[in-house]
C-alpha atoms as a PDB file:
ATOM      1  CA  UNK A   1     101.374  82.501  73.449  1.00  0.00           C
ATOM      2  CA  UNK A   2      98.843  84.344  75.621  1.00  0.00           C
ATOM      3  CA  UNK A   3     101.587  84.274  78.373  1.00  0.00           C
ATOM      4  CA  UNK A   4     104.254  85.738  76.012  1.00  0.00           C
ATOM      5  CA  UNK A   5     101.480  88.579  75.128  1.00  0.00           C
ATOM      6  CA  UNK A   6     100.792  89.597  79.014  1.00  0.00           C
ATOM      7  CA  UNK A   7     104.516  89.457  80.280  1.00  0.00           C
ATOM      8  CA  UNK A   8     104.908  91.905  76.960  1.00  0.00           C
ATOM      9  CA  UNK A   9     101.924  93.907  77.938  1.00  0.00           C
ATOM     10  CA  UNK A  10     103.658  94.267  81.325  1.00  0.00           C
ATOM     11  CA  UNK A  11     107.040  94.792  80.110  1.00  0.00           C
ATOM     12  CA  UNK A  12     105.322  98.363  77.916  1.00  0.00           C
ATOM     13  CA  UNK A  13     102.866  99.167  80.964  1.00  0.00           C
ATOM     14  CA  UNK A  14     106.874  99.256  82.954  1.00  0.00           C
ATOM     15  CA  UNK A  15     107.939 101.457  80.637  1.00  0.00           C
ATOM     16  CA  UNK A  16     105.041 103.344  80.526  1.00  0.00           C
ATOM     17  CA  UNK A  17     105.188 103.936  84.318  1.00  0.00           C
ATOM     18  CA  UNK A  18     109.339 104.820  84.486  1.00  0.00           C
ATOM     19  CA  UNK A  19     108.159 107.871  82.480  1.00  0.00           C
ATOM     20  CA  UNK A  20     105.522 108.979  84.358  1.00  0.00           C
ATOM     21  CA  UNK A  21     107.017 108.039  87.760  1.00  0.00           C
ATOM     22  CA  UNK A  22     109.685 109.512  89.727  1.00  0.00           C
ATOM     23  CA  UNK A  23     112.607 107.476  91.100  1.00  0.00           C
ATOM     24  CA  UNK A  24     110.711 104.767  89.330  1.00  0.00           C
ATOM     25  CA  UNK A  25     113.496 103.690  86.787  1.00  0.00           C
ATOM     26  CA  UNK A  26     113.626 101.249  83.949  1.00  0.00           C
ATOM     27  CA  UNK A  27     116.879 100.991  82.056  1.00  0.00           C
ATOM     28  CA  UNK A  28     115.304  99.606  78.122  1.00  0.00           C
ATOM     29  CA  UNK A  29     113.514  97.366  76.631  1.00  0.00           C
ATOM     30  CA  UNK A  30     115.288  93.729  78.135  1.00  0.00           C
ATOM     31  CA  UNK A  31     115.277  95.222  81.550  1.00  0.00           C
ATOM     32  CA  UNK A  32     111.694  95.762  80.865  1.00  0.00           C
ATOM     33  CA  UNK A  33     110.960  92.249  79.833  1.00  0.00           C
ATOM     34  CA  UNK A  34     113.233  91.029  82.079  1.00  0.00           C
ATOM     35  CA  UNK A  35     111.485  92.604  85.266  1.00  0.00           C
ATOM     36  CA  UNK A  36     107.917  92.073  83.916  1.00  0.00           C
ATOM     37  CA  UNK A  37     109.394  87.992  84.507  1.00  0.00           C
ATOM     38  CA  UNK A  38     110.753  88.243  87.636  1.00  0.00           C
ATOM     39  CA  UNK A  39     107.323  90.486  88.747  1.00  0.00           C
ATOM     40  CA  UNK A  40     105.586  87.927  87.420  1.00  0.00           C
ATOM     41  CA  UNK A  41     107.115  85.175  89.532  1.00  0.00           C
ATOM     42  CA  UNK A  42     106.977  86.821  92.740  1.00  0.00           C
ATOM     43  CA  UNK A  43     103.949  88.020  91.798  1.00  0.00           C
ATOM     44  CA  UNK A  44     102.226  84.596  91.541  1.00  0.00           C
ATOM     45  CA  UNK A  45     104.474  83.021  94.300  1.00  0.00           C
ATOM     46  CA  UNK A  46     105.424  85.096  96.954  1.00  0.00           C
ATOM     47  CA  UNK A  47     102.904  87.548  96.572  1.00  0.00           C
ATOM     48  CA  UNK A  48     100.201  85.049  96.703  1.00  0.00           C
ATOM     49  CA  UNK A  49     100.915  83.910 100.221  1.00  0.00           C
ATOM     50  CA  UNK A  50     100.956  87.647 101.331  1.00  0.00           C
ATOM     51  CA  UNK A  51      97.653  87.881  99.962  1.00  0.00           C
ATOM     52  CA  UNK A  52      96.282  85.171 101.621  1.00  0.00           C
ATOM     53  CA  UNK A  53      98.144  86.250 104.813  1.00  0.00           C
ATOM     54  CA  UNK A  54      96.593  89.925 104.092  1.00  0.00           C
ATOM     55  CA  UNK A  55      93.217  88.707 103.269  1.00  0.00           C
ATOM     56  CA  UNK A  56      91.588  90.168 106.579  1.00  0.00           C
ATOM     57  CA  UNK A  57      93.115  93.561 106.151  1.00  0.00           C
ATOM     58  CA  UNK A  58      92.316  93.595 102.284  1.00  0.00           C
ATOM     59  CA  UNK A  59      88.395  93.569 103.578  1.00  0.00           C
ATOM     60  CA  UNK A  60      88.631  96.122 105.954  1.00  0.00           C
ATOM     61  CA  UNK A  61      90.214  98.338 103.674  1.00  0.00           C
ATOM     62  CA  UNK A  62      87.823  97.197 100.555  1.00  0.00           C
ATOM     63  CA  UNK A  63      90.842  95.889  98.192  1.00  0.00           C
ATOM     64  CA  UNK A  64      92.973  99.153  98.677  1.00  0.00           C
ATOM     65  CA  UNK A  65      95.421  97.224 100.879  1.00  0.00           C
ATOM     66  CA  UNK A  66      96.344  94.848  97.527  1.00  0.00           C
ATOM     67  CA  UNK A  67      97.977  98.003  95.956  1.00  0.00           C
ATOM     68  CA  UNK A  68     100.520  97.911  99.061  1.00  0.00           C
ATOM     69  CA  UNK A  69     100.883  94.279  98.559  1.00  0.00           C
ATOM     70  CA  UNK A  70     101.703  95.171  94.881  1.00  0.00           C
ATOM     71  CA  UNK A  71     104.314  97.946  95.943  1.00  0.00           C
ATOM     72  CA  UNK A  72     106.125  95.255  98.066  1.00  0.00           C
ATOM     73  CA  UNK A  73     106.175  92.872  95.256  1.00  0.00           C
ATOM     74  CA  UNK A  74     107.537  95.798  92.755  1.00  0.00           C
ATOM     75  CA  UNK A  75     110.294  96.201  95.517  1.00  0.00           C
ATOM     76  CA  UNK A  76     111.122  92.613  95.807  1.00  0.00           C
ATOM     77  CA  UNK A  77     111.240  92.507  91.684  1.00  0.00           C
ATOM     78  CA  UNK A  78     113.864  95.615  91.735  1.00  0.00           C
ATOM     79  CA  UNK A  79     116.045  93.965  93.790  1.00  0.00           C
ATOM     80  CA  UNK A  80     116.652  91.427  92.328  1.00  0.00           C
ATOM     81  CA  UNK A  81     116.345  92.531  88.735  1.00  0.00           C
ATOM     82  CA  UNK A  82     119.289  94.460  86.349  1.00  0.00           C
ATOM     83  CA  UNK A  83     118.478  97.965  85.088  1.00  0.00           C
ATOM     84  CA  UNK A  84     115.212  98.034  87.480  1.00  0.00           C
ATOM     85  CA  UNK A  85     114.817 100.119  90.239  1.00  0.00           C
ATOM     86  CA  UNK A  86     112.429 101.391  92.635  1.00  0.00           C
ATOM     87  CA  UNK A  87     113.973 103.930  94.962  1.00  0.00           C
ATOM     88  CA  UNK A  88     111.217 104.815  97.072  1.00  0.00           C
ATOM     89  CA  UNK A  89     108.151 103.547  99.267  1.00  0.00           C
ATOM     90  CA  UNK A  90     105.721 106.485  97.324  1.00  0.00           C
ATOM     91  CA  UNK A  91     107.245 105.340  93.948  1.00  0.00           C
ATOM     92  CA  UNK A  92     106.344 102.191  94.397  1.00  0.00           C
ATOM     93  CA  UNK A  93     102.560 102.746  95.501  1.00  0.00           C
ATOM     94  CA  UNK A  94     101.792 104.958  92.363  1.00  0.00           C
ATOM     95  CA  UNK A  95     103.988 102.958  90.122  1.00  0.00           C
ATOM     96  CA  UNK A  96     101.379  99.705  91.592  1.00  0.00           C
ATOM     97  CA  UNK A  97      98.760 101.528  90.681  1.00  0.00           C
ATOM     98  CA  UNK A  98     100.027 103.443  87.214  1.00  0.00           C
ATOM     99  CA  UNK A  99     100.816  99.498  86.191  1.00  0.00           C
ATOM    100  CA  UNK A 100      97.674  98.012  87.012  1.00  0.00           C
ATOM    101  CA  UNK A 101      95.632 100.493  85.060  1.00  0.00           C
ATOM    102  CA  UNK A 102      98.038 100.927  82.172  1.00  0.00           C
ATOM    103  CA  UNK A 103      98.180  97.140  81.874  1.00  0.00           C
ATOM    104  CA  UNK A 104      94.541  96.595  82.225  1.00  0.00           C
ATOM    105  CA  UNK A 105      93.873  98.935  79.466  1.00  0.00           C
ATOM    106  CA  UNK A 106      96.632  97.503  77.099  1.00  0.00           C
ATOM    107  CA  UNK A 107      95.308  93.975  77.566  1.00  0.00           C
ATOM    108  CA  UNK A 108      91.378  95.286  77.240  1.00  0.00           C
ATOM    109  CA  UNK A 109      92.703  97.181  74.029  1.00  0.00           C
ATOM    110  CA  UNK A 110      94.357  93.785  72.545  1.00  0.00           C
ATOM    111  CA  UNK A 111      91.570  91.067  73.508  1.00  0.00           C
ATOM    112  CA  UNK A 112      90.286  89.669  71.181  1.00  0.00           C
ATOM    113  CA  UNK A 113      86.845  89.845  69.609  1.00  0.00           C
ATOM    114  CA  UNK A 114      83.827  87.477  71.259  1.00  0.00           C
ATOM    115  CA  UNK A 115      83.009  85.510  67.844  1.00  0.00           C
ATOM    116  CA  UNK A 116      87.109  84.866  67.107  1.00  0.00           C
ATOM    117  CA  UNK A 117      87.300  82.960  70.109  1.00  0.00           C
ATOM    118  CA  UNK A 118      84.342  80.970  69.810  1.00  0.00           C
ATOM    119  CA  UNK A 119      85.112  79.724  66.339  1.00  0.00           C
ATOM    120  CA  UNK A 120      88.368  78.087  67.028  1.00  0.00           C
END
């Protein structure tokens, strides 16, 4: 369940950031949840080699360079994904960035409370 909750979390923070974005398009709510998948996937697969690859230059930069890493992974996703697109290199940096805060505040917003989790 709490994957269903963060790919849907991802799939509004998409949204979220087509309308603030330029040339940062998302064609509706299935393309949405549809993207926030195939993000997801090369996200956690190739996107975790490049971080590992990247880990030196991540230091020297202080975590900054993981917002690139994000924009390539955002590019890979449009691709590959229906009614998703990501036309240029500066969309894609802000749009890594717009989605990492505007997810990280939907999922702060939705946790749940300390004592509910303790109690089941």
């Amino acid at each position: 369940m709490k994957l269903f909750v963060k790919l849907l979390i991802n799939a509004v923070a998409l949204l979220v950031v087509s309308r603030l974005v330029p040339d940062f398009k998302v064609h509706g709510l299935g393309a949405a949840l549809l993207a926030a998948l195939v993000f997801a996937f090369v996200n956690s697969t190739l996107g975790l080699v490049l971080k590992i690859l990247t880990f030196p230059l991540t230091i020297l930069t202080f975590g900054l360079f993981l917002i690139i890493v994000n924009a390539i992974m955002l590019k890979m996703a449009a691709s590959v994904t229906p009614g998703f697109e990501v036309r240029t290199w500066t969309a894609a940096i802000i749009g890594a960035l717009c989605l990492t805060v505007i997810s990280t505040v939907l999922q702060w917003l939705l946790k749940e409370p300390e004592e509910k989790r303790y109690r089941q």
